[in-house]
C-alpha atoms as a PDB file:
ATOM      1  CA  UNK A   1       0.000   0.000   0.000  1.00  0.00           C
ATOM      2  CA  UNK A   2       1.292   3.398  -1.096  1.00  0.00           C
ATOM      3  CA  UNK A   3       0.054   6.603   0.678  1.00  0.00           C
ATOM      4  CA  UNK A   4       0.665  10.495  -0.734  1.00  0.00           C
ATOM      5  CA  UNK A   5       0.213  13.100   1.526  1.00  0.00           C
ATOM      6  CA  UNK A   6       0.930  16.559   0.250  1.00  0.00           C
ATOM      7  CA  UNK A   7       3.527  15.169  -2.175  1.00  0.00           C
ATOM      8  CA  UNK A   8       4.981  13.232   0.410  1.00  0.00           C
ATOM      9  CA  UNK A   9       5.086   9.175  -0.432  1.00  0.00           C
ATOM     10  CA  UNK A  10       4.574   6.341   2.040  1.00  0.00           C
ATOM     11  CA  UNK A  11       4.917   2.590   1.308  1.00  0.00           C
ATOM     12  CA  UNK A  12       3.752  -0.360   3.705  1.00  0.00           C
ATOM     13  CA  UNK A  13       6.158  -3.302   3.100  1.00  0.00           C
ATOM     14  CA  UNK A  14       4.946  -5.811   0.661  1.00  0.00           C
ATOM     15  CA  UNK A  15       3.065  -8.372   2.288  1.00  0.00           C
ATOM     16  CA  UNK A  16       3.136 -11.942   0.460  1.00  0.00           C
ATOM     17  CA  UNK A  17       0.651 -14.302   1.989  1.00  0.00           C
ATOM     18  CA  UNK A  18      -2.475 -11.405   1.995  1.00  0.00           C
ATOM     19  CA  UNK A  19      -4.668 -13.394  -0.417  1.00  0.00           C
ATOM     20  CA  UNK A  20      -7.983 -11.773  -0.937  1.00  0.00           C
ATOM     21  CA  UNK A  21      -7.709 -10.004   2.222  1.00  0.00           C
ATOM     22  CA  UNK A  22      -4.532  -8.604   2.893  1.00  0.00           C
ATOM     23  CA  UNK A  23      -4.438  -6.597   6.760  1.00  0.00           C
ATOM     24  CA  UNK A  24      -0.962  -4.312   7.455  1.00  0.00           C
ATOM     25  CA  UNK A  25       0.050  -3.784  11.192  1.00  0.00           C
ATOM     26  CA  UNK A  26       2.680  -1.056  10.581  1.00  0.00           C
ATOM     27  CA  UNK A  27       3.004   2.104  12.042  1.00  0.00           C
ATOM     28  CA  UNK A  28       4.279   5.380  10.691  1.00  0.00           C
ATOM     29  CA  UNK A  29       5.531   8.629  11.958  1.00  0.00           C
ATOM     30  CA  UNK A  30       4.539  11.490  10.104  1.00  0.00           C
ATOM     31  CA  UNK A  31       5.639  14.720  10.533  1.00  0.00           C
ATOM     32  CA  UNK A  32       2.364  16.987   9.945  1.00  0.00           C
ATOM     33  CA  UNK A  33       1.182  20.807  10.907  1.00  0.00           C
ATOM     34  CA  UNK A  34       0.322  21.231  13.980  1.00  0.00           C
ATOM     35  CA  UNK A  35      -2.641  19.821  15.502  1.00  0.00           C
ATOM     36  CA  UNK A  36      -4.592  22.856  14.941  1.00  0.00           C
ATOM     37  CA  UNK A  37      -3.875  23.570  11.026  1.00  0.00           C
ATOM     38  CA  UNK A  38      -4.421  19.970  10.653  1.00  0.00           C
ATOM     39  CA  UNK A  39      -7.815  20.222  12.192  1.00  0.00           C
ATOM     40  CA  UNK A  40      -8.771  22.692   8.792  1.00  0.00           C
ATOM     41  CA  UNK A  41      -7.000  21.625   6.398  1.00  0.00           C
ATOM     42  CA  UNK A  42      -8.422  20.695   3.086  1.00  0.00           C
ATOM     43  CA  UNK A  43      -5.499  18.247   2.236  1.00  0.00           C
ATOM     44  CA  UNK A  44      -6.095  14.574   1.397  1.00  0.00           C
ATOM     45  CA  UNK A  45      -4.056  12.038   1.861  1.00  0.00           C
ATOM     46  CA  UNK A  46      -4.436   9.417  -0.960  1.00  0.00           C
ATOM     47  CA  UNK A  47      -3.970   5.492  -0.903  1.00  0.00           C
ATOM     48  CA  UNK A  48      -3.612   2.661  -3.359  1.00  0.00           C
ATOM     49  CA  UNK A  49      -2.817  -1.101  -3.069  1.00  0.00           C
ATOM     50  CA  UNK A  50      -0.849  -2.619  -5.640  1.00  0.00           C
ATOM     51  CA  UNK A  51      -0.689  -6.040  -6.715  1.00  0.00           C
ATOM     52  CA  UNK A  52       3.300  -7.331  -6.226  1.00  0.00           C
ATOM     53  CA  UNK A  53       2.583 -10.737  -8.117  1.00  0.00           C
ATOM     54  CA  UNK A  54       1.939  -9.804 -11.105  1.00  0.00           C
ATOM     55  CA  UNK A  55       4.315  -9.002 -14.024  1.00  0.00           C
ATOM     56  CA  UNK A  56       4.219  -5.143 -13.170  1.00  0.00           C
ATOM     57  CA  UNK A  57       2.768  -3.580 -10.527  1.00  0.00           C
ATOM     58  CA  UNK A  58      -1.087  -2.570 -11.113  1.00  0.00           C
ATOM     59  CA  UNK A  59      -3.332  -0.824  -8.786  1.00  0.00           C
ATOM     60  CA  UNK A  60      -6.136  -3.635  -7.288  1.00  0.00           C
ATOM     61  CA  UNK A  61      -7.894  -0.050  -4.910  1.00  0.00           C
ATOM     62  CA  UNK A  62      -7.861   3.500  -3.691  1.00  0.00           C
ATOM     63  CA  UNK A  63      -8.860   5.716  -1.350  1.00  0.00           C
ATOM     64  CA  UNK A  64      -8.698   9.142   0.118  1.00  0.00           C
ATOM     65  CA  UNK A  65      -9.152  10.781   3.490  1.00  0.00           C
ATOM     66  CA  UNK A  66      -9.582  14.240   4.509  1.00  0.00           C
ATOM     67  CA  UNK A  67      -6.813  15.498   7.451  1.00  0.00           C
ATOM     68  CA  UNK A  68      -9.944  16.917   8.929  1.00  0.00           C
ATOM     69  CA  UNK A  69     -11.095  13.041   9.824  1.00  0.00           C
ATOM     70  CA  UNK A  70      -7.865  11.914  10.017  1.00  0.00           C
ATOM     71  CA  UNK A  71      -7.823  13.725  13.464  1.00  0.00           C
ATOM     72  CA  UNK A  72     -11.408  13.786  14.430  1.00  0.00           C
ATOM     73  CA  UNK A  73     -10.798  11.107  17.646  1.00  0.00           C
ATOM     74  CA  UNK A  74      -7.380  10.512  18.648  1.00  0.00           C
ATOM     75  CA  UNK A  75      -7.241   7.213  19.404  1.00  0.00           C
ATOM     76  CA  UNK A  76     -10.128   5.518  18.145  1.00  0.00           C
ATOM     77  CA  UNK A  77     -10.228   3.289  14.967  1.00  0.00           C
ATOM     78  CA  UNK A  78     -11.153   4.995  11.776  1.00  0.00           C
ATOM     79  CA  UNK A  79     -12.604   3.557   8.586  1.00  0.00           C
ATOM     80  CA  UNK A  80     -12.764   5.182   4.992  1.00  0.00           C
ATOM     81  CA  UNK A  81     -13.593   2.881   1.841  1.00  0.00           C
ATOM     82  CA  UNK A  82     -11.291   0.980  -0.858  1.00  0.00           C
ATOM     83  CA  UNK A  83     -12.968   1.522  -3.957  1.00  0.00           C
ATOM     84  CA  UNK A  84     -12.346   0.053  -7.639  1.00  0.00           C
ATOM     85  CA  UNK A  85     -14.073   1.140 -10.396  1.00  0.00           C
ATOM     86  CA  UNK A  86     -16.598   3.128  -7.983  1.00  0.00           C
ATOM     87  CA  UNK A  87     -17.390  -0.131  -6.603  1.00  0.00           C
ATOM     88  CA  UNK A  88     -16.433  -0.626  -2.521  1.00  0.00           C
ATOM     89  CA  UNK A  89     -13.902  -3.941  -2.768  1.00  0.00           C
ATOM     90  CA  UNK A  90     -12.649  -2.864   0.819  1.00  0.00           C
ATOM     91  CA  UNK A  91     -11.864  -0.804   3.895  1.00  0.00           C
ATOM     92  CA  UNK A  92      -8.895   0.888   5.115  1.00  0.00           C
ATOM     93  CA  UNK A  93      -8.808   1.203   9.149  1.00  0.00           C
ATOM     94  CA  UNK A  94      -6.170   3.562  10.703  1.00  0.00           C
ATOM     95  CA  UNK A  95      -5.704   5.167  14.281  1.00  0.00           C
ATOM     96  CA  UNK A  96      -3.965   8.566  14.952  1.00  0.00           C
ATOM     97  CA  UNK A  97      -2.444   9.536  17.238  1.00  0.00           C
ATOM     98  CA  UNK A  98      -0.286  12.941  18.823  1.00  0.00           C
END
């Protein structure tokens, strides 16, 4: 899984065995604005999950999430959708914390 936020890339190692239903436990430090700015900012940060097995890399979903709900409850499990073709195939689940 790749993730862009404000031109700044992110990349979950590449997990083998996921099958249909791949789940990443990895956590990432991310330097942001402060709490505040974050709170009202209209930036997105943007994910996609790529398919490693096959002969070049091709995007299987995406996803977006506003910084405003990215730090709506610190703490608590979040959910946004995984969408292909503007069909939901999944759901990406992230906690934040500060």
């Amino acid at each position: 899984m790749k993730f862009d936020l404000s031109g700044r890339g992110f990349q979950t190692k590449v997990k083998h065995e996921g099958d249909k239903t791949p789940a990443w436990q990895q956590m990432f430090k991310i330097p942001l604005l402060s709490k505040k700015e974050a709170e009202v900012s209209s930036d997105k940060v943007t994910f996609t999950v790529f398919d490693k097995e096959a002969p070049k890399d091709h995007e299987v979903c995406s996803g977006e999430i506003t910084m405003v709900s990215m730090f709506a409850d610190q703490d608590k499990e979040m959910i946004a959708p995984l969408m292909w073709k503007e069909k939901k195939v999944g759901e990406f689940h992230w906690r934040t914390s500060w």
